[in-house]
N, C-alpha and C. Protein backbone atom coordinates (compact mmCIF):
# COMPACT_ATOMS: atom_id res chain seq x y z
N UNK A 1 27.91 -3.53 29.27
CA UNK A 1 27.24 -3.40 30.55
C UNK A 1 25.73 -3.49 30.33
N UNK A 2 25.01 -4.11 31.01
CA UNK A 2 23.76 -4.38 31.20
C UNK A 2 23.24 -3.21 31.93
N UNK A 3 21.83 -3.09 31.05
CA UNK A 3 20.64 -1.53 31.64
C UNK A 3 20.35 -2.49 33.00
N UNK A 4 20.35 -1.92 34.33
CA UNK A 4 19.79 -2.44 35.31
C UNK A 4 18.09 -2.18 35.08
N UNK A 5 17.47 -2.99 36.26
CA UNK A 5 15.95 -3.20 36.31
C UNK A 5 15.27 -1.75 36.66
N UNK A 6 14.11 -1.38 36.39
CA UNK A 6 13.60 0.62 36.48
C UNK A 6 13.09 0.13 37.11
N UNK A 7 13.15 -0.33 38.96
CA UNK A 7 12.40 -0.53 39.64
C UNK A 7 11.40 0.21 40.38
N UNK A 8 11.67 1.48 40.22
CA UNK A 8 10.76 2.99 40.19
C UNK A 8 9.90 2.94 39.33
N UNK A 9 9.99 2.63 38.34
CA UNK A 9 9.02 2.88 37.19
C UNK A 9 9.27 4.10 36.68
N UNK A 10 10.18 4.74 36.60
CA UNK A 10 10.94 5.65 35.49
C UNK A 10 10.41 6.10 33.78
N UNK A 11 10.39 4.80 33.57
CA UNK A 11 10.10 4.76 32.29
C UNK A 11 9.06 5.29 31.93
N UNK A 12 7.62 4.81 33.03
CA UNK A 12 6.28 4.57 32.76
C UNK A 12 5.92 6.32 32.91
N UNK A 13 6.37 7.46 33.36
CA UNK A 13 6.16 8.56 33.83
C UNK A 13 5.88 9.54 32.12
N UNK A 14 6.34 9.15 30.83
CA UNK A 14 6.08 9.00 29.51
C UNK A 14 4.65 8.36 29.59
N UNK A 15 4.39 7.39 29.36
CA UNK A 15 3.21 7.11 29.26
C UNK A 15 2.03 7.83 29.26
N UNK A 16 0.98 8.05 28.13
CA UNK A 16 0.01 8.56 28.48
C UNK A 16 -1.08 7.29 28.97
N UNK A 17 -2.52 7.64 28.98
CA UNK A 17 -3.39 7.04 29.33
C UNK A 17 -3.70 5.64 28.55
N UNK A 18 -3.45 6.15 27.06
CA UNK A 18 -3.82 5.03 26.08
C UNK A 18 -2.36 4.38 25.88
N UNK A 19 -1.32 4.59 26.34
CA UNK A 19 -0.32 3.69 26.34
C UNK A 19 -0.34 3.04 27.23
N UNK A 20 -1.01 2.85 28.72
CA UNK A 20 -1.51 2.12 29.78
C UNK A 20 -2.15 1.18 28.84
N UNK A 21 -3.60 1.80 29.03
CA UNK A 21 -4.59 0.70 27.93
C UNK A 21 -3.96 -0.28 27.38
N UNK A 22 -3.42 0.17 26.29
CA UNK A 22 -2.68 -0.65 25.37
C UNK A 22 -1.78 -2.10 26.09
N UNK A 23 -1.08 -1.59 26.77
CA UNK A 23 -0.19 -2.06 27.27
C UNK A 23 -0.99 -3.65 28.04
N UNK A 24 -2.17 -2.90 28.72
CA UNK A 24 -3.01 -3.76 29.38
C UNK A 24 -3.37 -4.86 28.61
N UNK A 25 -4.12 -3.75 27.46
CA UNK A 25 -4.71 -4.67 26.28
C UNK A 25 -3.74 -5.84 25.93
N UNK A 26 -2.40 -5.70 25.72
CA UNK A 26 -1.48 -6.85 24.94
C UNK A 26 -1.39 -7.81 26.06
N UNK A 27 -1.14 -7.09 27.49
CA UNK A 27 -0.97 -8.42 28.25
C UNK A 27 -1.97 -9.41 28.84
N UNK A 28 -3.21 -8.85 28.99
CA UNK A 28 -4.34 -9.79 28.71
C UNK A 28 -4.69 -10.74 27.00
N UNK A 29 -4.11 -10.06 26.38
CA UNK A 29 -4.50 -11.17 25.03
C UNK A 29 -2.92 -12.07 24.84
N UNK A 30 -2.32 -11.38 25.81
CA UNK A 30 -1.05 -12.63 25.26
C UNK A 30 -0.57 -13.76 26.55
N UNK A 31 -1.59 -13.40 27.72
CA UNK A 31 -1.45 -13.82 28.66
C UNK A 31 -1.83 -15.57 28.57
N UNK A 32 -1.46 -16.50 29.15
CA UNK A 32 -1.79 -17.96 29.11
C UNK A 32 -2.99 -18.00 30.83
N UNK A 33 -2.58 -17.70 31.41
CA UNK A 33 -3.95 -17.52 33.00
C UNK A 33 -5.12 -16.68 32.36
N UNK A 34 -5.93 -17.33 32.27
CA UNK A 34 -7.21 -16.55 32.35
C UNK A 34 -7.83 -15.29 32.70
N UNK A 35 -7.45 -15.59 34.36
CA UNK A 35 -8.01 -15.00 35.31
C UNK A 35 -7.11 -13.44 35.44
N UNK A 36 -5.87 -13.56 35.34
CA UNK A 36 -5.06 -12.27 35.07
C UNK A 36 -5.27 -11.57 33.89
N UNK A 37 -5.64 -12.59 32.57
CA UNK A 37 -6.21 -11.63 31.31
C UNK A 37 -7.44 -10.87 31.70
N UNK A 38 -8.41 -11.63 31.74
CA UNK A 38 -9.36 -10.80 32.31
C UNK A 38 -9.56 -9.89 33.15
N UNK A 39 -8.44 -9.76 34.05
CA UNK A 39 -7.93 -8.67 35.63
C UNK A 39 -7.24 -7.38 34.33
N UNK A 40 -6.49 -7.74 33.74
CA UNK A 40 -5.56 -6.66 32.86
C UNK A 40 -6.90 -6.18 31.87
N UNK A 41 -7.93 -7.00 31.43
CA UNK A 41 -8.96 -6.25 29.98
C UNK A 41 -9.78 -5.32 31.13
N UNK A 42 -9.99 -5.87 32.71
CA UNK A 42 -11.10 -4.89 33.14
C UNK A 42 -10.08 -3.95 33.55
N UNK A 43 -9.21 -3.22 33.89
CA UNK A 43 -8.19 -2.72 33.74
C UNK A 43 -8.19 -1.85 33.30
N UNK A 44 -8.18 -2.42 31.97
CA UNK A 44 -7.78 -1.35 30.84
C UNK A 44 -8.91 -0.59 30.59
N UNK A 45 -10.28 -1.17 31.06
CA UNK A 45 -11.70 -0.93 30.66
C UNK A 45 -11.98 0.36 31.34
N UNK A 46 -11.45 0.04 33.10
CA UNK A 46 -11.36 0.91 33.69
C UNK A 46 -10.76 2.22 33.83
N UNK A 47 -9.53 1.97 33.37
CA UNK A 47 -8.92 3.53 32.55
C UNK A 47 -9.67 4.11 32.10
N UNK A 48 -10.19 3.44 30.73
CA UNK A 48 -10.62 4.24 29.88
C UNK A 48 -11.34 5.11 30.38
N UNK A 49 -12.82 4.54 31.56
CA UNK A 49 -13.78 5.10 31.78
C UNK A 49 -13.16 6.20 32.69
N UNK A 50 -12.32 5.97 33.58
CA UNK A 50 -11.70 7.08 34.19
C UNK A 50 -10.92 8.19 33.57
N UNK A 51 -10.32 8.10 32.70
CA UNK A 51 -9.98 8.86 31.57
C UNK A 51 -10.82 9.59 31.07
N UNK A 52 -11.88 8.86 30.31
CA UNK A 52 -13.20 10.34 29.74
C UNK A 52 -13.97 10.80 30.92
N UNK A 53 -14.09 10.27 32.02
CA UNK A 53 -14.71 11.07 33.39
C UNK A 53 -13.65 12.63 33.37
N UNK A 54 -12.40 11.90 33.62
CA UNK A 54 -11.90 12.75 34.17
C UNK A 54 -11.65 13.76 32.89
N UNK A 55 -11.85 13.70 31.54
CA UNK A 55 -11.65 14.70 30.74
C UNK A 55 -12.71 15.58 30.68
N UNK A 56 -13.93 14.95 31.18
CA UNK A 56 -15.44 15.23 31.11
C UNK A 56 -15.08 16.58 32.66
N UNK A 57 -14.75 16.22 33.10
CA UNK A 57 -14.83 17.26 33.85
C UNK A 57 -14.06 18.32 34.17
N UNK A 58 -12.60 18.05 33.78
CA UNK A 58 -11.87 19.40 33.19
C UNK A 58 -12.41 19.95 32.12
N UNK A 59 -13.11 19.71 31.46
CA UNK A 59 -13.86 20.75 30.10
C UNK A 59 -14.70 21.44 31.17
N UNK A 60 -15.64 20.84 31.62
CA UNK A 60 -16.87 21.53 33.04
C UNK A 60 -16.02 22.69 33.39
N UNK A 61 -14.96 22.39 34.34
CA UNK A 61 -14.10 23.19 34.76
C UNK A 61 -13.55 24.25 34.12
N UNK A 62 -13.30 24.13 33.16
CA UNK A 62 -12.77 25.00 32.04
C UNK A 62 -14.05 26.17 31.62
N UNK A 63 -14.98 25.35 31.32
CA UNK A 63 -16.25 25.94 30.85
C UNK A 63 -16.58 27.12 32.06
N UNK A 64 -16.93 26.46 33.61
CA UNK A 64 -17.11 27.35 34.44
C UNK A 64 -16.14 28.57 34.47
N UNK A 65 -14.90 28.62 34.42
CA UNK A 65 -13.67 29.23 34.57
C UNK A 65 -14.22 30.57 33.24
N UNK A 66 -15.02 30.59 32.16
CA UNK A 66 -15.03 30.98 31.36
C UNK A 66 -16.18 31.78 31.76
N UNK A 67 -16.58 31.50 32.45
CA UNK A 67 -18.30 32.22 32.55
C UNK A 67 -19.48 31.19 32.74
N UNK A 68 -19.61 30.07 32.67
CA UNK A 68 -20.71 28.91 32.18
C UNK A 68 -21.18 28.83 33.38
N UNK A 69 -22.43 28.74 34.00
CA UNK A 69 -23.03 28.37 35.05
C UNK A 69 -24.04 27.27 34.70
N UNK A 70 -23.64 26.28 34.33
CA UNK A 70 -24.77 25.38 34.16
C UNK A 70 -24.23 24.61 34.83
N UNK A 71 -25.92 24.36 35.46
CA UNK A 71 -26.25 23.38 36.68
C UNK A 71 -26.40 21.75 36.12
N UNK A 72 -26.97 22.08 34.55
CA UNK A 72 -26.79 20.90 34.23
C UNK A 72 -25.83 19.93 33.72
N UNK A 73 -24.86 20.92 33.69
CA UNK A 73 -23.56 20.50 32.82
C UNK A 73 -22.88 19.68 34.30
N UNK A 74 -22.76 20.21 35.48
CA UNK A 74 -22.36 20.26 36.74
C UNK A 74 -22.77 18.65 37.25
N UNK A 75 -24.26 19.14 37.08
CA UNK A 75 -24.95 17.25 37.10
C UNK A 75 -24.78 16.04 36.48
N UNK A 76 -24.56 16.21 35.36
CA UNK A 76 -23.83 15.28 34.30
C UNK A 76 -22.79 14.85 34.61
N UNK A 77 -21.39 16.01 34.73
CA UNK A 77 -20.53 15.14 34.92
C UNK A 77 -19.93 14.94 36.15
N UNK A 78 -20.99 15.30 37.29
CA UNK A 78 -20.50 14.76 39.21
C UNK A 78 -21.30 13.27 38.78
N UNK A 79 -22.58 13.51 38.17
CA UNK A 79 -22.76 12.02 37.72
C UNK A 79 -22.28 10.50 37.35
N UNK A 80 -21.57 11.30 36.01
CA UNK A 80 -20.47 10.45 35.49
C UNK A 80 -19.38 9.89 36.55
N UNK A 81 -19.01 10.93 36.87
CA UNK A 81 -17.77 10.76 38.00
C UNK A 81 -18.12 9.50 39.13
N UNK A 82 -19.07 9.91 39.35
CA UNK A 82 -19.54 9.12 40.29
C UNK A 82 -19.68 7.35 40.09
N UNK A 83 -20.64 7.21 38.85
CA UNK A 83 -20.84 6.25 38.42
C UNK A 83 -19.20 5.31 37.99
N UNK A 84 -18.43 6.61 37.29
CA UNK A 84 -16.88 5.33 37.20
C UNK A 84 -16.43 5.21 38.40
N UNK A 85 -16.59 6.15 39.88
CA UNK A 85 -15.60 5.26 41.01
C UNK A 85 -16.60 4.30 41.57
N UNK A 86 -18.01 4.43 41.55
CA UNK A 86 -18.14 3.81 42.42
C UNK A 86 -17.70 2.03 42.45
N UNK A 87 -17.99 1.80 43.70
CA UNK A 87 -17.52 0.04 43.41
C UNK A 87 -18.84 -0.85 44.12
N UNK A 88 -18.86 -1.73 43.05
CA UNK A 88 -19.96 -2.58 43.59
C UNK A 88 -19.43 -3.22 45.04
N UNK A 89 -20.69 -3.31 45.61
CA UNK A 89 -20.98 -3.83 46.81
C UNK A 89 -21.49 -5.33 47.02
């Protein structure tokens, strides 16, 4: 008997962040269209940066939770944050 198709995406719920990446990474370098390699490398580019944003600011979080009141720590990474969603115009 044949595994039917995980049309849920089942599988992918394993996955961490850098198994995305990765994943991205292979199908842009093994891709023959251009234009989709390059769609899958900014992609993957984009994880990443959303990934250390978003780790950047559960530490903040963590830190505050502990006692930390820095304003500058606060600025940095609403900064960061900011800078990976925004989208050019």
């Amino acid at each position: 008997m044949t595994e039917g198709r995980d049309l849920m995406g089942e599988r992918f719920k394993t996955y961490s962040v850098a198994d995305f990446v990765g994943q991205c990474r292979m199908q842009a370098r093994d891709n023959l269209d251009p234009e989709y390699s390059a769609f899958m490398s900014a992609l993957a580019s984009k994880m990443e940066q959303l990934e250390k944003a978003t780790r950047g600011a559960g530490h903040a979080l963590r830190s505050y939770q502990h006692g930390n009141a820095s304003t500058e720590l606060a600025e940095a990474v609403a900064n960061e944050c900011e800078i990976v969603l925004a989208v050019s115009k």
